[in-house]
N, C-alpha and C. Protein backbone atom coordinates (compact mmCIF):
# COMPACT_ATOMS: atom_id res chain seq x y z
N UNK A 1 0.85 -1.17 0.00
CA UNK A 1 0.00 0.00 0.00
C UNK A 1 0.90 1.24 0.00
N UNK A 2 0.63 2.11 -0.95
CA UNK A 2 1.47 3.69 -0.98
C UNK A 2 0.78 4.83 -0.04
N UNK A 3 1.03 5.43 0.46
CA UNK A 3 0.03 6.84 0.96
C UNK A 3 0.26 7.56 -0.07
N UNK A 4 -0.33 8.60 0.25
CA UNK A 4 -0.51 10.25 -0.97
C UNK A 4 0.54 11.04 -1.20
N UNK A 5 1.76 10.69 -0.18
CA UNK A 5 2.92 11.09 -0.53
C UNK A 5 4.18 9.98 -1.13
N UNK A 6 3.37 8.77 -1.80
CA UNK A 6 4.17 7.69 -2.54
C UNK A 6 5.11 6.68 -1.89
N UNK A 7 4.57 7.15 -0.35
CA UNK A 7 5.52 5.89 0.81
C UNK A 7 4.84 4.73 0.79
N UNK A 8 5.82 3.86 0.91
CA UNK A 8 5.34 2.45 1.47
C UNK A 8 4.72 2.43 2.63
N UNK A 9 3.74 1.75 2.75
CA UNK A 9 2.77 1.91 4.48
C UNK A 9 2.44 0.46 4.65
N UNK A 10 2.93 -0.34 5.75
CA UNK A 10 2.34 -1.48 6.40
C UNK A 10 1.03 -0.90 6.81
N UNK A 11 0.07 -1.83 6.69
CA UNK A 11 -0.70 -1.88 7.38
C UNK A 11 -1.13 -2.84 8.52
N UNK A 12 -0.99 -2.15 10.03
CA UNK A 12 -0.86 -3.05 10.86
C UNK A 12 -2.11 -3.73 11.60
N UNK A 13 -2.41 -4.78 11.49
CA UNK A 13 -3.71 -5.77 12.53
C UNK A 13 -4.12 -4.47 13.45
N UNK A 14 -5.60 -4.46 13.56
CA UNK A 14 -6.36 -3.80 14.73
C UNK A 14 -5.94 -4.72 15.98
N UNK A 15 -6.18 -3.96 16.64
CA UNK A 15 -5.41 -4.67 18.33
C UNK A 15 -7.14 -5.75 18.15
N UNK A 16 -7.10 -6.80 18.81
CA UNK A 16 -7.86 -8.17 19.10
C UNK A 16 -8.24 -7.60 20.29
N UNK A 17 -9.34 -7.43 20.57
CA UNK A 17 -9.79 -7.06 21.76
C UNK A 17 -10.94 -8.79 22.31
N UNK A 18 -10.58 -9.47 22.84
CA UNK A 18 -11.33 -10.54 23.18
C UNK A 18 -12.66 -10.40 23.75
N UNK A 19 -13.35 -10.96 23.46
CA UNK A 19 -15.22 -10.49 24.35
C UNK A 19 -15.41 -12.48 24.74
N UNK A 20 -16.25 -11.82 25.65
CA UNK A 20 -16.53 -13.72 26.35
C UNK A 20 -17.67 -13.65 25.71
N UNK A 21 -17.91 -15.28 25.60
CA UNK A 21 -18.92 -15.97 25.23
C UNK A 21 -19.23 -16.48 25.96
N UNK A 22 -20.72 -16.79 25.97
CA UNK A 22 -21.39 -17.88 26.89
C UNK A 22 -20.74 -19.29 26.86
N UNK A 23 -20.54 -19.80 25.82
CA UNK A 23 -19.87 -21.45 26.16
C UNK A 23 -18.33 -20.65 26.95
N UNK A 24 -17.37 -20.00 26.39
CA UNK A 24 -16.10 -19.58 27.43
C UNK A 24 -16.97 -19.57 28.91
N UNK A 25 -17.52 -18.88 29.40
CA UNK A 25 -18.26 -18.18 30.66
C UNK A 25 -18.61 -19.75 31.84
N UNK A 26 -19.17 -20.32 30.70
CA UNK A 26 -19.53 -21.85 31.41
C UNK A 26 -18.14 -22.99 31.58
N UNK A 27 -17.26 -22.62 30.79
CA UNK A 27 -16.23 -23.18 31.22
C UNK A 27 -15.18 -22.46 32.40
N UNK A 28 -15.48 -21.04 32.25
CA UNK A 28 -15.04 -20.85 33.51
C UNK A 28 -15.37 -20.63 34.97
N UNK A 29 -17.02 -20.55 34.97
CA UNK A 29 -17.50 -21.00 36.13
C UNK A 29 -17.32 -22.55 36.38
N UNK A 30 -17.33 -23.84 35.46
CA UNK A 30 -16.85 -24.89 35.62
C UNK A 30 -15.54 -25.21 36.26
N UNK A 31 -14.54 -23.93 36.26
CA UNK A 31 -13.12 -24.05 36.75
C UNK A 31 -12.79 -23.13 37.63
N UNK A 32 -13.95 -22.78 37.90
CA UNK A 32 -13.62 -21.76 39.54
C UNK A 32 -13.14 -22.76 40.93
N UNK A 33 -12.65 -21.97 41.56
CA UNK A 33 -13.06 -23.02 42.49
C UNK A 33 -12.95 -22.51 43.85
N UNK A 34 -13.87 -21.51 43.90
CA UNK A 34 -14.75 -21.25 45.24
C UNK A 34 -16.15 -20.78 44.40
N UNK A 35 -17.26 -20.83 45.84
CA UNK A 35 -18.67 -19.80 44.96
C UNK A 35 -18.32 -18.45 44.96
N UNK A 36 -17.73 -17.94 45.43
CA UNK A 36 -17.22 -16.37 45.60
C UNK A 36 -16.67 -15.89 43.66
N UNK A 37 -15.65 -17.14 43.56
CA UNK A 37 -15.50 -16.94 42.25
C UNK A 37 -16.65 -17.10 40.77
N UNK A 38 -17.00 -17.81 41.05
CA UNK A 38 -18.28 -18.43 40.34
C UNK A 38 -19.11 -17.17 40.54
N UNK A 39 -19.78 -16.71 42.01
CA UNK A 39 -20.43 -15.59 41.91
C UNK A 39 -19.85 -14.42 40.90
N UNK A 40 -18.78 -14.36 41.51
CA UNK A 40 -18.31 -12.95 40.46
C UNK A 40 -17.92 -12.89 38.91
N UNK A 41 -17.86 -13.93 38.72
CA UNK A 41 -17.79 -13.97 37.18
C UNK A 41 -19.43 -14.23 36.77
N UNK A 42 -20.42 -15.21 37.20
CA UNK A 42 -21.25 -15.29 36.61
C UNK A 42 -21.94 -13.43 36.59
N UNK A 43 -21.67 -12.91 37.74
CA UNK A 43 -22.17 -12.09 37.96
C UNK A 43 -21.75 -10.38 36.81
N UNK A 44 -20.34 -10.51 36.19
CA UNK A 44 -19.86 -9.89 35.50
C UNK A 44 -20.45 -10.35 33.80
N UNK A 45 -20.67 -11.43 33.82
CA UNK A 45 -21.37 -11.97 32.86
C UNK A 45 -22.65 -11.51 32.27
N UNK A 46 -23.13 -11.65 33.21
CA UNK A 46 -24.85 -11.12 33.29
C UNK A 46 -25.42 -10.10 33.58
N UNK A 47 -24.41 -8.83 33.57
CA UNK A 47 -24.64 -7.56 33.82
C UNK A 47 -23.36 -6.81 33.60
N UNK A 48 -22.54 -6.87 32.76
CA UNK A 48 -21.50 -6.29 32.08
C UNK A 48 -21.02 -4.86 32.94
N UNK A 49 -20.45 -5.84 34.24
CA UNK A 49 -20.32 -4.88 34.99
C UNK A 49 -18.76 -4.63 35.05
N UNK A 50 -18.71 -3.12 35.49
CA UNK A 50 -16.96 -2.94 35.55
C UNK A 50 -16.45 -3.48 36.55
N UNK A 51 -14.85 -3.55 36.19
CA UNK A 51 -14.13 -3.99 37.33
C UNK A 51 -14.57 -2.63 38.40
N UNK A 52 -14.55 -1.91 38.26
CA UNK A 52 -14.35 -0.92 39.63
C UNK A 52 -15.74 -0.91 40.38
N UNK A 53 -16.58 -1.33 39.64
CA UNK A 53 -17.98 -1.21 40.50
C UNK A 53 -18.09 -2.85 41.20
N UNK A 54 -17.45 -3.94 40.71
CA UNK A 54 -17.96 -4.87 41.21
C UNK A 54 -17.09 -5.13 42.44
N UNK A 55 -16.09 -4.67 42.95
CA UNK A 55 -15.24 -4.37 43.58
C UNK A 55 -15.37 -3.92 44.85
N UNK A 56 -16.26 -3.25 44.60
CA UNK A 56 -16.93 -2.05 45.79
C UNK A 56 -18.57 -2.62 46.09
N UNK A 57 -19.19 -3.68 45.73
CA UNK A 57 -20.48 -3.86 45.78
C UNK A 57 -20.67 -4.04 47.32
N UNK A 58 -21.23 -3.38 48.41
CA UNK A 58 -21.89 -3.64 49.31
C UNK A 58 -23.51 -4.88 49.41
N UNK A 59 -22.95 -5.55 50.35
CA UNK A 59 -23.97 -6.75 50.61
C UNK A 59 -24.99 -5.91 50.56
N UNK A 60 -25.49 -5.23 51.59
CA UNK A 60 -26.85 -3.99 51.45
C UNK A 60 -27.22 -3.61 50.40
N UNK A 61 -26.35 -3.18 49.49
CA UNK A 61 -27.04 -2.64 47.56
C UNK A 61 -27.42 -4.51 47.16
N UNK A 62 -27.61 -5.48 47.18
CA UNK A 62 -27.95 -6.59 46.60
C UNK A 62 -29.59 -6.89 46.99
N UNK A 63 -30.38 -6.83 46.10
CA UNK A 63 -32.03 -6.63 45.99
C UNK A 63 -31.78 -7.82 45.11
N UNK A 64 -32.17 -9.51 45.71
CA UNK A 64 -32.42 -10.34 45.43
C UNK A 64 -33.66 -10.87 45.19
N UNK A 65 -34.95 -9.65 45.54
CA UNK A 65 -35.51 -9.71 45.09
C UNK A 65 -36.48 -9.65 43.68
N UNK A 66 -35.68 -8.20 43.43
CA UNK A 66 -35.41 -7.92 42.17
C UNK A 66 -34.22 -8.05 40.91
N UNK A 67 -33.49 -9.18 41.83
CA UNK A 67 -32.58 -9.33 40.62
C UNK A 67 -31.27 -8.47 39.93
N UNK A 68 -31.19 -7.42 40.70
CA UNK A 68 -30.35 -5.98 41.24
C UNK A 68 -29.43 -5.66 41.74
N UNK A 69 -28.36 -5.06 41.57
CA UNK A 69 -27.70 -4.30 42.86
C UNK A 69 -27.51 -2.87 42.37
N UNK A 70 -27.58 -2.16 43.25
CA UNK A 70 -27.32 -0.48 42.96
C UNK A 70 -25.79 -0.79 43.39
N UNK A 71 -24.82 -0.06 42.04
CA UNK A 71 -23.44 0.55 42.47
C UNK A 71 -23.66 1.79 41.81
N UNK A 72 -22.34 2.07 42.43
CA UNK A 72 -22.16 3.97 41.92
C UNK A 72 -21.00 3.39 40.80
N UNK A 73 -21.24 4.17 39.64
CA UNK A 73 -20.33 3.79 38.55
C UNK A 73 -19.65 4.84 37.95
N UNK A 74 -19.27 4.75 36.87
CA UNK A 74 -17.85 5.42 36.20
C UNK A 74 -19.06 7.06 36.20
N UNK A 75 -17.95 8.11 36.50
CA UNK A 75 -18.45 9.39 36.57
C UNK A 75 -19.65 9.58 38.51
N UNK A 76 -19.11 8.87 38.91
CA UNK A 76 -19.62 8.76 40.42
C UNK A 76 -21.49 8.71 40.25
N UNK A 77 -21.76 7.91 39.01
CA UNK A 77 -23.49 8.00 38.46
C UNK A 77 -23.96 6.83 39.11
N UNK A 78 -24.97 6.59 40.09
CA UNK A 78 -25.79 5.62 40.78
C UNK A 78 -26.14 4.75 39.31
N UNK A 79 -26.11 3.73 39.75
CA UNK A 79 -26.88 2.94 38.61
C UNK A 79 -27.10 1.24 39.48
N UNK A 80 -27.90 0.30 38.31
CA UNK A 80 -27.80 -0.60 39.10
C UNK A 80 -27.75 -2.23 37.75
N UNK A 81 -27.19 -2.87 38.56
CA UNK A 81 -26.46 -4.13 37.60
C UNK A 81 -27.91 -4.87 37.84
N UNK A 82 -28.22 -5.84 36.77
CA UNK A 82 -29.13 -7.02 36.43
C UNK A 82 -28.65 -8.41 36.41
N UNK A 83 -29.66 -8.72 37.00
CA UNK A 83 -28.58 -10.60 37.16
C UNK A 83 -29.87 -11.46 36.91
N UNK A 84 -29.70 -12.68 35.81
CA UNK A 84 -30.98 -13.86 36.11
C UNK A 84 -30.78 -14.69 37.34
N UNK A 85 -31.58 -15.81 37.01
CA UNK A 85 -31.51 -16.65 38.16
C UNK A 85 -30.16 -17.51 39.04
N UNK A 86 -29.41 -17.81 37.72
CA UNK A 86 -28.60 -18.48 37.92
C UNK A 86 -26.94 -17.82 38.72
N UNK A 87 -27.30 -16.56 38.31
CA UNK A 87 -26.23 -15.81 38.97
C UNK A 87 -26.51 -15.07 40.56
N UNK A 88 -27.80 -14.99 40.80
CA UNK A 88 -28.86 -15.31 41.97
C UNK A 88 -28.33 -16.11 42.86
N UNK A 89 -28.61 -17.43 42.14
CA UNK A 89 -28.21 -18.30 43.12
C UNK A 89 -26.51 -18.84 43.44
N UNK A 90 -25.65 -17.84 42.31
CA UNK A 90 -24.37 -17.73 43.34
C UNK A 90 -24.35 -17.15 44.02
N UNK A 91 -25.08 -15.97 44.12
CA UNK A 91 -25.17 -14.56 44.57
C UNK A 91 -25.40 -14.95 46.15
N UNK A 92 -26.35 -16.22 46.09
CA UNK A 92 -27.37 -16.11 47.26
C UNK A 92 -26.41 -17.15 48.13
N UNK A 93 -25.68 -17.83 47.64
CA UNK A 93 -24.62 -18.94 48.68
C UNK A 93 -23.65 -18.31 48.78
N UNK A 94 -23.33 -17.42 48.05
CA UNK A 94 -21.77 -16.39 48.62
C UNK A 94 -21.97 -15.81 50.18
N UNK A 95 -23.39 -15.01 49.44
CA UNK A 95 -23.75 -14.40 50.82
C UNK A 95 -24.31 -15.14 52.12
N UNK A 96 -24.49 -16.75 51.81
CA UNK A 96 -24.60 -17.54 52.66
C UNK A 96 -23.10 -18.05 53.35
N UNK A 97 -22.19 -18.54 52.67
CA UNK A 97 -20.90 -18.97 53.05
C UNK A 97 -20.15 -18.10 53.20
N UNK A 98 -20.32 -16.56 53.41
CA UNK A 98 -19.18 -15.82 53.12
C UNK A 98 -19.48 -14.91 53.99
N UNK A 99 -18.99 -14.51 55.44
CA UNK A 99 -19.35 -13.38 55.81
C UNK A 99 -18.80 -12.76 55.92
N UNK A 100 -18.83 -11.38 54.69
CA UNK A 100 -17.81 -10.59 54.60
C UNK A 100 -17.93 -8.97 55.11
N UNK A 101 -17.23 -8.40 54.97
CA UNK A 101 -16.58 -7.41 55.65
C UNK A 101 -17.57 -6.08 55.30
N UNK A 102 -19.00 -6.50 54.59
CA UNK A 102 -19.17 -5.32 54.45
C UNK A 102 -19.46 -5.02 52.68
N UNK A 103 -18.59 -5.87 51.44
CA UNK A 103 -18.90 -6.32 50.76
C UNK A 103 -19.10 -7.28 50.34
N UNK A 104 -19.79 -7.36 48.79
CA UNK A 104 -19.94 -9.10 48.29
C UNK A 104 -19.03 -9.74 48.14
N UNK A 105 -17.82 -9.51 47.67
CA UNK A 105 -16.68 -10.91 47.10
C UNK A 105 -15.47 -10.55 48.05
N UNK A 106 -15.47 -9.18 48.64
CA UNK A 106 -14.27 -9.06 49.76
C UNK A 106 -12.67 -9.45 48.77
N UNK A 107 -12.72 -8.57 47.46
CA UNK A 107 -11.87 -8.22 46.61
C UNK A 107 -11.49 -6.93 46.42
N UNK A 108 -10.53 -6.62 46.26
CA UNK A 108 -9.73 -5.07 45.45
C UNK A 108 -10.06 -5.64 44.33
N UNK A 109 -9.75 -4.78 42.97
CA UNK A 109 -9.25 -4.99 41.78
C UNK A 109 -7.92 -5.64 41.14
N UNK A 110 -7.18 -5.63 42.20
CA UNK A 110 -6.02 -6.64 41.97
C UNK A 110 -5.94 -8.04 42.50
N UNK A 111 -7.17 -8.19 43.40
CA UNK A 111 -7.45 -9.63 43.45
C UNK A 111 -8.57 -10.23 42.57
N UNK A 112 -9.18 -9.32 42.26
CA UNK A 112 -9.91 -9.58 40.66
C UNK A 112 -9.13 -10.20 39.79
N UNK A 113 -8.50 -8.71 39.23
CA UNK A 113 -7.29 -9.69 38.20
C UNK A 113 -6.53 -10.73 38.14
N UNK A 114 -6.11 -10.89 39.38
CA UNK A 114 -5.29 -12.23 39.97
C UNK A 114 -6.13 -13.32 39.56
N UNK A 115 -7.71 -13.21 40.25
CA UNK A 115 -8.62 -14.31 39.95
C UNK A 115 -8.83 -14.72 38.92
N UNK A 116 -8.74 -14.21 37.74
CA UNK A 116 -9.40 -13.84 36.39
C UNK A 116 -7.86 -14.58 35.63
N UNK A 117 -6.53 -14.06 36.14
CA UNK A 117 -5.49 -14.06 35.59
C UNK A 117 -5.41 -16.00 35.87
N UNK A 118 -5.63 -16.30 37.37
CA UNK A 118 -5.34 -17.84 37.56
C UNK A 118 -6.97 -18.63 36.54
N UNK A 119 -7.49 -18.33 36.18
CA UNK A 119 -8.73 -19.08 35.38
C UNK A 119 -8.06 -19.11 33.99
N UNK A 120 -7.40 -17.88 33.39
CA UNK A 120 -6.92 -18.05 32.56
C UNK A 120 -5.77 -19.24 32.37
N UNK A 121 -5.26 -18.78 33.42
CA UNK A 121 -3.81 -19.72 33.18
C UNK A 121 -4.65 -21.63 33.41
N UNK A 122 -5.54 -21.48 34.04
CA UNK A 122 -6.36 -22.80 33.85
C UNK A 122 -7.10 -23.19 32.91
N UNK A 123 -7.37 -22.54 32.35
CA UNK A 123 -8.40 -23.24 30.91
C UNK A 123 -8.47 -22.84 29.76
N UNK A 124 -7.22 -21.59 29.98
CA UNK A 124 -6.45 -20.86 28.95
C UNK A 124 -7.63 -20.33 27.99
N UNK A 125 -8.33 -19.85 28.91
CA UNK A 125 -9.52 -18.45 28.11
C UNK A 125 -8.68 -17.51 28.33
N UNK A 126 -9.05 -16.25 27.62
CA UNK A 126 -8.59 -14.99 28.28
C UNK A 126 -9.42 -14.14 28.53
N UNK A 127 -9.25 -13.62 29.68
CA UNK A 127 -9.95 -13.08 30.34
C UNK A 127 -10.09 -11.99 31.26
N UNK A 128 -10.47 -10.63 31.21
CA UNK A 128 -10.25 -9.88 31.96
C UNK A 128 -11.94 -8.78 32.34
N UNK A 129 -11.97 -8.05 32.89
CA UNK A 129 -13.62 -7.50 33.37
C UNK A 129 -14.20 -7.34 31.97
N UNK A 130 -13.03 -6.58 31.11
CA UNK A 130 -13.77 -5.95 29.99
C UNK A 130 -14.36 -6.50 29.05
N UNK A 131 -13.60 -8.49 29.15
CA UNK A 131 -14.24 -8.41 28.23
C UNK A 131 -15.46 -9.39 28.70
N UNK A 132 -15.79 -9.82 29.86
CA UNK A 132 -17.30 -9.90 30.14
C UNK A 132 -18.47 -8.67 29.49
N UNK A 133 -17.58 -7.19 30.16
CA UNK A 133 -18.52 -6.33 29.45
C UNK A 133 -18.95 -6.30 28.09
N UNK A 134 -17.55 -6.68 27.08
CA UNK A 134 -17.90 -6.52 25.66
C UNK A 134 -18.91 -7.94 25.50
N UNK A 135 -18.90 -8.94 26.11
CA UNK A 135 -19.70 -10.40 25.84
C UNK A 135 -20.90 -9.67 26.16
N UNK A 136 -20.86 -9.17 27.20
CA UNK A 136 -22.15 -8.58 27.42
C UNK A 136 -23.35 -7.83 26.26
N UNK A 137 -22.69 -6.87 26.02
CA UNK A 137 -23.17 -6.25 24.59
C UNK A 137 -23.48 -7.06 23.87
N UNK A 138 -21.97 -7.67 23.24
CA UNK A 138 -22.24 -8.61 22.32
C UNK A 138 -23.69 -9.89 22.27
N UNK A 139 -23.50 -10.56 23.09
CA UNK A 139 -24.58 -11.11 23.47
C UNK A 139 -25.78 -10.68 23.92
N UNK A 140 -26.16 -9.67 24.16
CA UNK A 140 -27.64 -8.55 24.46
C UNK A 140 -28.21 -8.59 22.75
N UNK A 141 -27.16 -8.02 21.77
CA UNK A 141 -27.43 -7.64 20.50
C UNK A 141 -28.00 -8.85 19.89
N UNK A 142 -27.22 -10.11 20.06
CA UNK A 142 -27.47 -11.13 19.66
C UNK A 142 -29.07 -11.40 19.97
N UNK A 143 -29.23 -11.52 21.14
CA UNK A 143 -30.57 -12.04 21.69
C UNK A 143 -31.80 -11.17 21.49
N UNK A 144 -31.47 -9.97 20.29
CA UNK A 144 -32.39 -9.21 19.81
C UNK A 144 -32.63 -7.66 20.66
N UNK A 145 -32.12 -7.44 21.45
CA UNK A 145 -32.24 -6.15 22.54
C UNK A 145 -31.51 -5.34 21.64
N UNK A 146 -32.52 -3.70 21.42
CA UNK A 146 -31.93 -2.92 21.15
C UNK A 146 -31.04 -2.10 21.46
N UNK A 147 -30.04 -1.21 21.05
CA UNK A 147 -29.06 -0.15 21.60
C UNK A 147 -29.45 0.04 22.51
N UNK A 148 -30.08 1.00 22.39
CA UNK A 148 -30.56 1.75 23.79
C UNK A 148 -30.76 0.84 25.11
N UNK A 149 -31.40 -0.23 24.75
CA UNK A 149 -31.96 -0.98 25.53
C UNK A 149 -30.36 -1.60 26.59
N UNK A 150 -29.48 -1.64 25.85
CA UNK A 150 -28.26 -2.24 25.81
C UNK A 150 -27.43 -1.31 26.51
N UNK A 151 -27.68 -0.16 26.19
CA UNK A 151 -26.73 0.95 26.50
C UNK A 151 -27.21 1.63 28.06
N UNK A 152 -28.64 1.57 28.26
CA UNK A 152 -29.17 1.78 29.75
C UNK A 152 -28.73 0.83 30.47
N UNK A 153 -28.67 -0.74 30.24
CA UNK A 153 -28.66 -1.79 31.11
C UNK A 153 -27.04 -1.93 31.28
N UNK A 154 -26.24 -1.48 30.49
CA UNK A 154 -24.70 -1.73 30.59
C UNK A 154 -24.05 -0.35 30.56
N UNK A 155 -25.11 0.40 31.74
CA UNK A 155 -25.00 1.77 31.82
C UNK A 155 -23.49 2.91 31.10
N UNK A 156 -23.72 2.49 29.50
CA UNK A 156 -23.31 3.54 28.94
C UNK A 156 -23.99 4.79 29.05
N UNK A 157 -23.41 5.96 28.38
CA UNK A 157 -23.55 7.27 27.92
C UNK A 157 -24.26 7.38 26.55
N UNK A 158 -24.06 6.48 25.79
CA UNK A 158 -24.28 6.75 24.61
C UNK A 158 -24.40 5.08 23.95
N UNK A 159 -25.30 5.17 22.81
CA UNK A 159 -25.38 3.90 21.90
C UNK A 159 -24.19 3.58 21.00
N UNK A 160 -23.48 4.53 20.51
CA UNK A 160 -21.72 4.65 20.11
C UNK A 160 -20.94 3.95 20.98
N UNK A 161 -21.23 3.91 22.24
CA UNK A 161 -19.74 2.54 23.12
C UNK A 161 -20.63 1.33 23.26
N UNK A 162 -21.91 1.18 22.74
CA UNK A 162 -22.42 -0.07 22.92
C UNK A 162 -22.11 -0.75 21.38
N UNK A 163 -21.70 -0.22 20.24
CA UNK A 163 -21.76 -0.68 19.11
C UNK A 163 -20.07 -0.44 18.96
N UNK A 164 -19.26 0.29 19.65
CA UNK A 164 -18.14 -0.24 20.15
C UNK A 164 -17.16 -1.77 20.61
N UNK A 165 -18.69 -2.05 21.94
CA UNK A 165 -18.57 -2.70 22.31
C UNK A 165 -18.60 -3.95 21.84
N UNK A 166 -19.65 -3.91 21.14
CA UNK A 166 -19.99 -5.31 20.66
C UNK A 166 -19.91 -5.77 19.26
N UNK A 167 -18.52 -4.99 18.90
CA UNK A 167 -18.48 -5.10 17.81
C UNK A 167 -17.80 -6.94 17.08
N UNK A 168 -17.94 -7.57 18.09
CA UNK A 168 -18.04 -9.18 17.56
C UNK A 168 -19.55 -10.17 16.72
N UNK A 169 -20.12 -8.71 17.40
CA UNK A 169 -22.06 -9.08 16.73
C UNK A 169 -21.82 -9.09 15.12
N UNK A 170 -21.98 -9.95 14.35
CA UNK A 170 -21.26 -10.07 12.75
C UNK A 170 -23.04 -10.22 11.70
N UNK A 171 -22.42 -10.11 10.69
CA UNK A 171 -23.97 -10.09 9.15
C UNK A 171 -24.34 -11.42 9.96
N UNK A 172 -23.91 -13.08 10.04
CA UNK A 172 -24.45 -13.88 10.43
C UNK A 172 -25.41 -14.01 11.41
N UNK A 173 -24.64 -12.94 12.56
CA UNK A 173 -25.61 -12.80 13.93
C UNK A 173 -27.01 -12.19 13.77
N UNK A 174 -27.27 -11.13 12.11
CA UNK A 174 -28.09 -10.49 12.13
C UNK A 174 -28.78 -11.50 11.15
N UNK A 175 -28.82 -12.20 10.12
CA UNK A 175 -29.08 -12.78 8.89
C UNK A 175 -30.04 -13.67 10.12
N UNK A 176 -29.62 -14.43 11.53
CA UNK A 176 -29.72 -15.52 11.76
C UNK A 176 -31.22 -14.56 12.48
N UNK A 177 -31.40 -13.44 12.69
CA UNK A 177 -33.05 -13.46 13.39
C UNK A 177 -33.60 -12.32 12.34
N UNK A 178 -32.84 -11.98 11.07
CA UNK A 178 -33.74 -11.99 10.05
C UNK A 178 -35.00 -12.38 9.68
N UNK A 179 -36.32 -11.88 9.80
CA UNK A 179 -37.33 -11.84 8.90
C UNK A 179 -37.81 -11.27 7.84
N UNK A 180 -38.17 -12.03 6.31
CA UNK A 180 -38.62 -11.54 5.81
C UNK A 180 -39.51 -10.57 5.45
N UNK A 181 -39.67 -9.52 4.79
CA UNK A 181 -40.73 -8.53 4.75
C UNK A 181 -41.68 -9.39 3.92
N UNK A 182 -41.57 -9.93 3.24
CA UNK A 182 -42.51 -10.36 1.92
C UNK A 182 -42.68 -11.69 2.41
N UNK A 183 -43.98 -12.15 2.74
CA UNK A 183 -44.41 -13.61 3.19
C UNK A 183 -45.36 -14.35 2.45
């Protein structure tokens, strides 16, 4: 390739930004090995939550009734994470086996990473908060949820870092819940 001033130009690979998948996600709750861990990944899973908010989650913000927790997130903005059942019920034996200090997983962010870093080195996913968040997206889009819809629940700013985000969502992902107009 030449540029406009007749140089030679490599063109270099976009950086690989990895996003989890649900089959990765199930193999690494399969290779946790406490519920604390299991909680917090399923839980990063299912609500594309940041490292810095899940970090700080107080037992008190967890509304297991509703499926919820209120954290304060990036720009000091209240918001609150979504979890189904299944991350519930790590949710609900952590806080049974675990009596912690005040929060849910009784982690910094560098025992996050550590955690995240030894799963990797075990089942050789890779893995770090962000890219639960990008699976997150990614997989919202998939399952038919719009931007917006995507961008409130994985409390972005804007529908631009949700199509950022999930930019592993491909023509196949869309072809595959394609309907015809003409029947």
């Amino acid at each position: 390739m030449i540029d406009r001033w007749g140089n030679a130009v490599i063109e270099t690979p976009k950086t690989m930004l990895y996003t989890m998948t649900p089959e990765n996600v199930h193999r690494l709750l399969e290779a946790a090995s406490c519920i604390r861990d299991r909680a917090a990944i399923s839980l990063l899973a299912d609500s594309g939550a940041r490292r810095s908010e899940i970090v700080v989650i107080k037992t008190n913000d967890v509304d297991l009734g509703k499926n919820c927790i209120k954290v304060i997130g990036k720009g000091n903005k209240e918001g609150y994470l979504i979890f189904g059942e299944v991350t519930k019920a790590y949710i609900l034996r952590q806080l049974e086996e675990n009596s912690s200090v005040g929060t849910l997983f009784d982690l910094d962010t560098e025992g996050l990473k550590t955690m995240l870093r030894r799963l990797h080195v075990r089942t050789g996913i890779k893995c770090n908060a962000h890219s639960f968040r990008r699976g997150f997206a990614t997989e919202l889009r998939r399952k038919g949820l719009s931007e917006l819809d995507i961008a409130e629940l994985g409390r972005w700013s804007s529908t631009e870092m949700v199509q950022r985000y999930s930019r592993a969502y491909t023509f196949q992902d869309a072809a595959t819940r394609y309907m015809a107009v003409v029947s």
